[in-house]
Protein backbone atom coordinates (compact mmCIF):
# COMPACT_ATOMS: atom_id res chain seq x y z
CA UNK A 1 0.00 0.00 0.00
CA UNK A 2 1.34 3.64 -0.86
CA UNK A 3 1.81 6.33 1.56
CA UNK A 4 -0.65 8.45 -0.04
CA UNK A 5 -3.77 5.71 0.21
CA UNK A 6 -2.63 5.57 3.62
CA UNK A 7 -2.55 9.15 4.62
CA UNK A 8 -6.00 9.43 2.49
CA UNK A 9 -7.67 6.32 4.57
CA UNK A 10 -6.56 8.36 7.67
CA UNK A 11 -7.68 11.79 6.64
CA UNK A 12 -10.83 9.72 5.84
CA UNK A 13 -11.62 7.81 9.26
CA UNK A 14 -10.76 11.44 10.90
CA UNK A 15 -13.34 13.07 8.82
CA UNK A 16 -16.12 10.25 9.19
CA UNK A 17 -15.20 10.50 13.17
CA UNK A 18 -15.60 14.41 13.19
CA UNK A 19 -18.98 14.19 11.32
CA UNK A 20 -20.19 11.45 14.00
CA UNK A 21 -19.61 13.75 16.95
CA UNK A 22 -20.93 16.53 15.44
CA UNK A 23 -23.86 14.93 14.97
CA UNK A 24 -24.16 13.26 18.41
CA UNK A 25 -23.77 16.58 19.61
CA UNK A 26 -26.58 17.74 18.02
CA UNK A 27 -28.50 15.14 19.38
CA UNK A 28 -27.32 15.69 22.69
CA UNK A 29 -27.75 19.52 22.58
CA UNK A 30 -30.56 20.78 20.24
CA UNK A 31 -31.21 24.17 21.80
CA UNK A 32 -27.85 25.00 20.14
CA UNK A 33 -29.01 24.20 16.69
């Protein structure tokens, strides 16, 4: 596997996990929204 597919995969996952919170934070606080 290259280091770029890698380093893509990663940014990836980090993204994915960012978006998740966000929107369990949303959940979890509405009155913000």
């Amino acid at each position: 596997m290259r280091q770029v597919m890698m380093i893509e995969y990663i940014a990836g996952a980090l993204v994915a996990v960012f978006i998740a919170a966000y929107l369990l934070y949303a959940l979890l606080r509405p009155e913000r929204f």
